[in-house]
Protein backbone atom coordinates (compact mmCIF):
# COMPACT_ATOMS: atom_id res chain seq x y z
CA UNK A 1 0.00 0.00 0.00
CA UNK A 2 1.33 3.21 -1.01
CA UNK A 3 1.50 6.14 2.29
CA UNK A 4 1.13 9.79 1.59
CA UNK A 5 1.36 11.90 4.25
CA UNK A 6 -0.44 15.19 2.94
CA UNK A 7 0.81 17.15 6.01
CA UNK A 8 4.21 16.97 5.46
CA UNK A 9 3.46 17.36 2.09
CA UNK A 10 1.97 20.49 2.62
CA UNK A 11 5.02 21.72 4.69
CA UNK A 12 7.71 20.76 2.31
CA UNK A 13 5.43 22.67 -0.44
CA UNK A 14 5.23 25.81 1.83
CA UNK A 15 8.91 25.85 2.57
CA UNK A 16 9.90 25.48 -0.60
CA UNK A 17 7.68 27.66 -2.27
CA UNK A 18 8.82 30.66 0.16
CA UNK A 19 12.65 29.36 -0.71
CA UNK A 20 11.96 29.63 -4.49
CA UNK A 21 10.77 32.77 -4.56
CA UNK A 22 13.34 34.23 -2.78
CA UNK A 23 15.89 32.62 -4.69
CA UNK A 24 14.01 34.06 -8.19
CA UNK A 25 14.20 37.59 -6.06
CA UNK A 26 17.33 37.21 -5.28
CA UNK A 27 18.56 36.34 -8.90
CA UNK A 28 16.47 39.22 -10.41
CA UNK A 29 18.14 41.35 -7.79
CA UNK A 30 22.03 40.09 -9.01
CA UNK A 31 20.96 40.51 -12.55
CA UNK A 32 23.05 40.96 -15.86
CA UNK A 33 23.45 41.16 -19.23
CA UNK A 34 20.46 39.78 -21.14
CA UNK A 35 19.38 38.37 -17.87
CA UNK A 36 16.32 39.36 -15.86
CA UNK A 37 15.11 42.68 -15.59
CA UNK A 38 12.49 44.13 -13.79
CA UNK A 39 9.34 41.48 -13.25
CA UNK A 40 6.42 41.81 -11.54
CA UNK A 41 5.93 40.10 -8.38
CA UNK A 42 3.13 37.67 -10.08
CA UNK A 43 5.90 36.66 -12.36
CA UNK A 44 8.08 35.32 -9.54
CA UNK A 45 5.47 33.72 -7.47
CA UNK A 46 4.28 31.75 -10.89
CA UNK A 47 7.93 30.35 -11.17
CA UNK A 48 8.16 29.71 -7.47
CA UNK A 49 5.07 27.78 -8.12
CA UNK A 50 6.26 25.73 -11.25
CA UNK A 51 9.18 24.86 -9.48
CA UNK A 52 7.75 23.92 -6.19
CA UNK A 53 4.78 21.80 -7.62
CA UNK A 54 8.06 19.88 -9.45
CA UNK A 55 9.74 19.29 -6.19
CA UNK A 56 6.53 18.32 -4.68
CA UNK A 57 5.61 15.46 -6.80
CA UNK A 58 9.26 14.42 -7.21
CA UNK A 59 8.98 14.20 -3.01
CA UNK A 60 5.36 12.56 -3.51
CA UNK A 61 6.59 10.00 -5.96
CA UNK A 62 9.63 9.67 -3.20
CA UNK A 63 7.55 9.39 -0.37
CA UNK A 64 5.40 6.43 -2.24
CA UNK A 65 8.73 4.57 -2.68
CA UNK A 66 8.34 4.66 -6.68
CA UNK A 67 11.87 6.75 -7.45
CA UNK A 68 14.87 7.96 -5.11
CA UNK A 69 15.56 11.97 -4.86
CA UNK A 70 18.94 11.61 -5.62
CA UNK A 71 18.46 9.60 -8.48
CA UNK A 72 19.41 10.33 -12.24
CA UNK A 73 15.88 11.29 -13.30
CA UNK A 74 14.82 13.37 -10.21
CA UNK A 75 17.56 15.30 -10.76
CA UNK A 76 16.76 16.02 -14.25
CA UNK A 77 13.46 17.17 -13.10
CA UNK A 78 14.41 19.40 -10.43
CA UNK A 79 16.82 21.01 -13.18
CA UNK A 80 14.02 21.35 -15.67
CA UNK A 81 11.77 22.74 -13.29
CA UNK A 82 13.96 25.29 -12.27
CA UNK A 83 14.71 26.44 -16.17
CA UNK A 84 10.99 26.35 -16.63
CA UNK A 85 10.26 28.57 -13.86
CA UNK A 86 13.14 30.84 -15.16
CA UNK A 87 11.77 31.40 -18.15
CA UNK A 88 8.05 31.96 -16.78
CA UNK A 89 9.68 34.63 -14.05
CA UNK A 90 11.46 36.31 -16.49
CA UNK A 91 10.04 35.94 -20.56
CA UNK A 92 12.43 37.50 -23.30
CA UNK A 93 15.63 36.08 -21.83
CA UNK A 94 18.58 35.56 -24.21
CA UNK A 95 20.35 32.13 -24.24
CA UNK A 96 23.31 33.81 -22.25
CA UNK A 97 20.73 35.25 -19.69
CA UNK A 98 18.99 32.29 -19.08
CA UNK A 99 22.33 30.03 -18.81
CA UNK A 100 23.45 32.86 -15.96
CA UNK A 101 20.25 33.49 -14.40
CA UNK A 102 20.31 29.12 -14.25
CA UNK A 103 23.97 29.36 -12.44
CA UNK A 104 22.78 32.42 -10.24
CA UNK A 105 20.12 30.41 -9.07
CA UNK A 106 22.10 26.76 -9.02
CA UNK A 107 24.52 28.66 -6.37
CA UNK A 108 22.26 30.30 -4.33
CA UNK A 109 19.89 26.92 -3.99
CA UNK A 110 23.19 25.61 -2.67
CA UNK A 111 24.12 28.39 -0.80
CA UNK A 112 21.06 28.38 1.20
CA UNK A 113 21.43 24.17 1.57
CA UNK A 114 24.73 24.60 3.23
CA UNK A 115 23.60 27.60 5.75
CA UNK A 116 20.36 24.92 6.44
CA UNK A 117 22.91 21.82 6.74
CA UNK A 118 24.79 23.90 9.51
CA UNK A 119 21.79 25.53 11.00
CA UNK A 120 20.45 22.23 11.97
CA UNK A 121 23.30 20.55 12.87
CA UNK A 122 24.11 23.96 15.68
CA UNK A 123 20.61 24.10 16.66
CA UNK A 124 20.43 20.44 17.28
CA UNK A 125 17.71 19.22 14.51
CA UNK A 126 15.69 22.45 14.74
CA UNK A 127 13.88 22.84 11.25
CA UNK A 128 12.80 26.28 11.94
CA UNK A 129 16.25 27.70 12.43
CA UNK A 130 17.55 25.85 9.02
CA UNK A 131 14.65 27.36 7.34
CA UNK A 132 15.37 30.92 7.94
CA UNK A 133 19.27 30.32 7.99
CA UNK A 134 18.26 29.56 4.21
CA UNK A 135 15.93 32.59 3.87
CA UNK A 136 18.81 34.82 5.30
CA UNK A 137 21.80 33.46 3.33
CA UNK A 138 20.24 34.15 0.25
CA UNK A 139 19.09 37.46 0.98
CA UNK A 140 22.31 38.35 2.66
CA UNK A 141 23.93 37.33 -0.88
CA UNK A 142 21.36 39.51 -2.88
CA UNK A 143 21.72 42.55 -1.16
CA UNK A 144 25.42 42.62 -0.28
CA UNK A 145 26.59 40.91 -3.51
CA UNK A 146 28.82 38.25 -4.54
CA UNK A 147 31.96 39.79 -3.95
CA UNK A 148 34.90 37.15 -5.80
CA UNK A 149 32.45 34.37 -6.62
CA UNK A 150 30.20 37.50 -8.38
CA UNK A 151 33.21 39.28 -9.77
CA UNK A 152 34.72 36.54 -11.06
CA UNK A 153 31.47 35.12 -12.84
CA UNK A 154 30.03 38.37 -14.36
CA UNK A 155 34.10 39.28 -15.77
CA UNK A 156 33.71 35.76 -17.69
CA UNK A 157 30.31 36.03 -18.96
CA UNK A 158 29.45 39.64 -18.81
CA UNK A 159 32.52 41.09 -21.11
CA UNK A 160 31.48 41.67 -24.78
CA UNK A 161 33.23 43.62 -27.62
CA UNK A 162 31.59 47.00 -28.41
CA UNK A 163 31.96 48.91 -32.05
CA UNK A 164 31.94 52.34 -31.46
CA UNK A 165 31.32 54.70 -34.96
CA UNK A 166 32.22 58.35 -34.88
CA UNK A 167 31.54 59.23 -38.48
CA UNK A 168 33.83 57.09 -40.56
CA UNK A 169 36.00 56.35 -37.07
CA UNK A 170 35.06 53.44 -35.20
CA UNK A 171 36.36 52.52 -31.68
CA UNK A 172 36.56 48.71 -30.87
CA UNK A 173 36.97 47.29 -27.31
CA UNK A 174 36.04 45.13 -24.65
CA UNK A 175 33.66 46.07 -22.05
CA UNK A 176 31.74 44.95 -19.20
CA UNK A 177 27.80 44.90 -19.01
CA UNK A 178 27.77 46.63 -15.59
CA UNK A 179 24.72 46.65 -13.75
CA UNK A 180 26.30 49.03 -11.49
CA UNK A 181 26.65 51.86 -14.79
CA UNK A 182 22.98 52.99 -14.62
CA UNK A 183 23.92 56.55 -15.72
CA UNK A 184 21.68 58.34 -18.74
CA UNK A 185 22.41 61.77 -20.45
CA UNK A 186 19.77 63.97 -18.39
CA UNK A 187 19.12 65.30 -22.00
CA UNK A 188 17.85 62.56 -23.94
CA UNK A 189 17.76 59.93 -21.61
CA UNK A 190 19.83 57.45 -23.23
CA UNK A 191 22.03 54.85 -21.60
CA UNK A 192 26.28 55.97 -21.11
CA UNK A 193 28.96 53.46 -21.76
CA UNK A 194 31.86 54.89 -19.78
CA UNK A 195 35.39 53.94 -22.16
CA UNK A 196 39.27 54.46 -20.74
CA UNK A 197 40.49 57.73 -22.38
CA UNK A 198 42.85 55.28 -24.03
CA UNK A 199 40.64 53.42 -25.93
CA UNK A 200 39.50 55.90 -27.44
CA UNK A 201 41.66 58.30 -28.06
CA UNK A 202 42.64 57.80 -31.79
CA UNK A 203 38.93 59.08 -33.06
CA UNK A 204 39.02 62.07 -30.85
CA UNK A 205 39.53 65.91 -32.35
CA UNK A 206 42.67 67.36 -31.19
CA UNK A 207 41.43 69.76 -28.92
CA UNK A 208 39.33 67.25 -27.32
CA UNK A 209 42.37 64.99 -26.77
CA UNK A 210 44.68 67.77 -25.36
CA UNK A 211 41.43 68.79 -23.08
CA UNK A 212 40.46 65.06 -21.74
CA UNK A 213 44.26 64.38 -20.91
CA UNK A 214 44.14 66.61 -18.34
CA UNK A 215 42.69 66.15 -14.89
CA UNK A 216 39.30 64.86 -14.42
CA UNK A 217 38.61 67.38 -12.12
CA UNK A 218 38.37 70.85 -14.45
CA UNK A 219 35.18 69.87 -16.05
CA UNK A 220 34.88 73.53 -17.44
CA UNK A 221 38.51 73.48 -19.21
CA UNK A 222 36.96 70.78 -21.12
CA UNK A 223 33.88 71.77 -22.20
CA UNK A 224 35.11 75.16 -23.59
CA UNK A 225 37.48 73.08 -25.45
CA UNK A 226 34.84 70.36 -26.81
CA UNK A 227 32.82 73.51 -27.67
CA UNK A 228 35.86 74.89 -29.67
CA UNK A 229 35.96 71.41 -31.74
CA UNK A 230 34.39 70.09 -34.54
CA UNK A 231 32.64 68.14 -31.67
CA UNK A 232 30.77 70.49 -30.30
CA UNK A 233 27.74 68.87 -31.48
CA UNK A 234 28.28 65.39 -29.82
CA UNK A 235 28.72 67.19 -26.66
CA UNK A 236 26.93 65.68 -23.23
CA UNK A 237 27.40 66.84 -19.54
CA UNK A 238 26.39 63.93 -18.02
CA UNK A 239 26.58 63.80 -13.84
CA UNK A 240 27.37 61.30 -11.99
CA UNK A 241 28.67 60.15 -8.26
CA UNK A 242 30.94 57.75 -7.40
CA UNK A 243 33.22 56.35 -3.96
CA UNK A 244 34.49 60.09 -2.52
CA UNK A 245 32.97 62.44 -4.92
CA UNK A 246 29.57 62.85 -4.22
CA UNK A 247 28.82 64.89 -7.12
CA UNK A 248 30.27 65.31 -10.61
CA UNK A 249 30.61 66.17 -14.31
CA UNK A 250 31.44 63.71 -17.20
CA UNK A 251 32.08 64.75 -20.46
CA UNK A 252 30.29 62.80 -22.97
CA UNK A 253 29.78 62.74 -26.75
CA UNK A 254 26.97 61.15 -29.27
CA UNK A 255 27.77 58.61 -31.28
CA UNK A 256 26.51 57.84 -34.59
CA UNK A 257 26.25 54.27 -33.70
CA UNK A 258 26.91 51.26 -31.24
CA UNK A 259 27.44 47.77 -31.51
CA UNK A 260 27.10 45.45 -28.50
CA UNK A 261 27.56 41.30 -29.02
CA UNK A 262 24.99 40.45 -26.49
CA UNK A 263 25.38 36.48 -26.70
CA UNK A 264 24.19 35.26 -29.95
CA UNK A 265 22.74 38.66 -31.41
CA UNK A 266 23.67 41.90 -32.48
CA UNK A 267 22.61 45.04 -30.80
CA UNK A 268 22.64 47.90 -32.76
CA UNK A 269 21.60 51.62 -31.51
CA UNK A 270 22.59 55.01 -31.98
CA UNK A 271 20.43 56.10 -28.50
CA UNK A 272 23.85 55.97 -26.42
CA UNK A 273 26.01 58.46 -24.99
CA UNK A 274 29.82 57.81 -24.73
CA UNK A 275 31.69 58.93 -21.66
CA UNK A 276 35.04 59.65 -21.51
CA UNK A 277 37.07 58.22 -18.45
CA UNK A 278 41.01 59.25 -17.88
CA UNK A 279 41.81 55.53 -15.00
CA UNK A 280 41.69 52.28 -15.96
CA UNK A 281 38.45 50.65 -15.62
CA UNK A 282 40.08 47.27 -14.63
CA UNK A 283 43.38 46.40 -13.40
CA UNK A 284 43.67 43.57 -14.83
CA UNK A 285 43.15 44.73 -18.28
CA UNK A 286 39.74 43.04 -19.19
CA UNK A 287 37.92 45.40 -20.65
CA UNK A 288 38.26 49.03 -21.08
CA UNK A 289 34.48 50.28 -20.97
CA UNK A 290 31.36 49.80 -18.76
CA UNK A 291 28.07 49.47 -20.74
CA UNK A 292 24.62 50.40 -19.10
CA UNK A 293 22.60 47.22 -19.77
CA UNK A 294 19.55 49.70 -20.86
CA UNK A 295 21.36 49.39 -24.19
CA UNK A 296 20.58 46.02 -24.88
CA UNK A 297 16.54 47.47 -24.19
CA UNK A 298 16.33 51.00 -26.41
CA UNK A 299 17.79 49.06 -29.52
């Protein structure tokens, strides 16, 4: 005779739904390029669902003695639950979004397993204290970031080459899709992509060059000079704040088009600004310009 017991069922369906749809939050917090945006809260409690009701009858089917959790196929259908409910939370992903939303989630499921796993072996088999030593971990992660792990992740999957046109001079380089760069020209609204003086340097007027060489910090020296230049029309004041500057001036110039390699497509726009930064973006070299992921939105 095959046993169900619904009220454990019911818990385990409870638990996890709460899990899963702080793990979705969580990932829709971390974000990235192509990945999710925005949703609804709907959105996320539908995937939640999906993948909970998967769980659920994998546990059922468990519970009846009819397939192992740890077996080949129930771990195929936890996997496939999860993508489906990935793609219901968050429609119009691109392959590479979906892939890193699908990691995102993968380490946070196991981040939260491991702060459970030590909960209840500290508290001495209390289920209540694993369940919100899950809950925290993951929300913990979300809001204070990945640090390395996140770093390391986002430099691998999150740096694309960008075309840059400027009339008949085009600037080529490597930059990261930072969800940190959320900067827009107060003007026209578009989206900045921040580039390393150096990079782009060759397709500059002289007067700009010899202006932007200089110090960052005599914003006025250099727009007199832009205005001097055959740029003058490309010219943005775009301000911004960063880590001991609380408020400042970029100067920034239209371009007449921009490329971005978002995965398997091509994003094309000319709704960008381009802003002109004297440090290196990255020590290590990596890329040389930090896209606003709205890009990959007002194509």
């Amino acid at each position: 005779m095959i046993r169900l017991y619904v009220d454990s069922l019911l818990l385990l369906a409870g638990s996890t739904f709460i899990l899963d749809l702080v793990t979705l939050w969580a990932v829709r917090q971390i974000g990235g390029a192509g990945a999710p945006k925005a949703r609804s809260g709907p959105r996320l409690a539908a995937g939640a669902g999906l993948s909970t009701a998967v769980f659920v009858a994998m546990a059922s089917l468990a519970q009846a003695g009819l397939v192992s959790l740890t077996s080949g196929v129930s771990i195929l259908a936890a996997a496939a639950g999860a993508g489906a409910s990935l793609i219901l939370a968050f429609p119009g992903m691109s392959v590479r979004g979906a892939v890193t939303a699908f990691v995102y989630r993968s380490l946070l499921t196991a981040l939260a397993g491991g702060a459970a796993t030590a909960a209840y072996s500290f508290t001495a088999g209390n289920p209540a204290a694993s369940f919100i030593a899950a809950i925290a971990t993951v929300g913990v992660v979300a809001e204070a970031g990945w640090g390395a792990v996140h770093r390391g992740i986002r430099d691998g999957l999150f740096v694309v080459p960008v075309d840059i046109d400027f009339g008949a001079d085009r600037v080529s380089v490597q930059a990261l899709i930072d969800t940190g760069n959320r900067l827009r020209d107060p003007a026209s609204g578009n989206p900045v992509i921040i580039v390393e003086y150096g990079a782009i340097e060759s397709a500059l007027p002289w007067q700009v060059r010899a202006a932007l060489a200089k110090s960052d910090d005599d914003f006025m020296a250099r727009a007199r000079a832009v205005a001097g230049s055959t740029w003058s029309s490309r010219f943005r004041a775009v301000p911004y704040s960063s880590v001991g500057r609380e408020k400042g001036m970029m100067v920034g110039f239209r371009p007449d088009r921009v490329r971005v390699a978002d995965g398997r497509r091509m994003v094309t726009t000319s709704r960008a600004v381009v802003c002109v930064h004297t440090s290196a973006l990255c020590p290590g070299g990596n890329y040389r310009a930090l896209v606003n992921p709205d890009i990959l939105t007002v194509a």
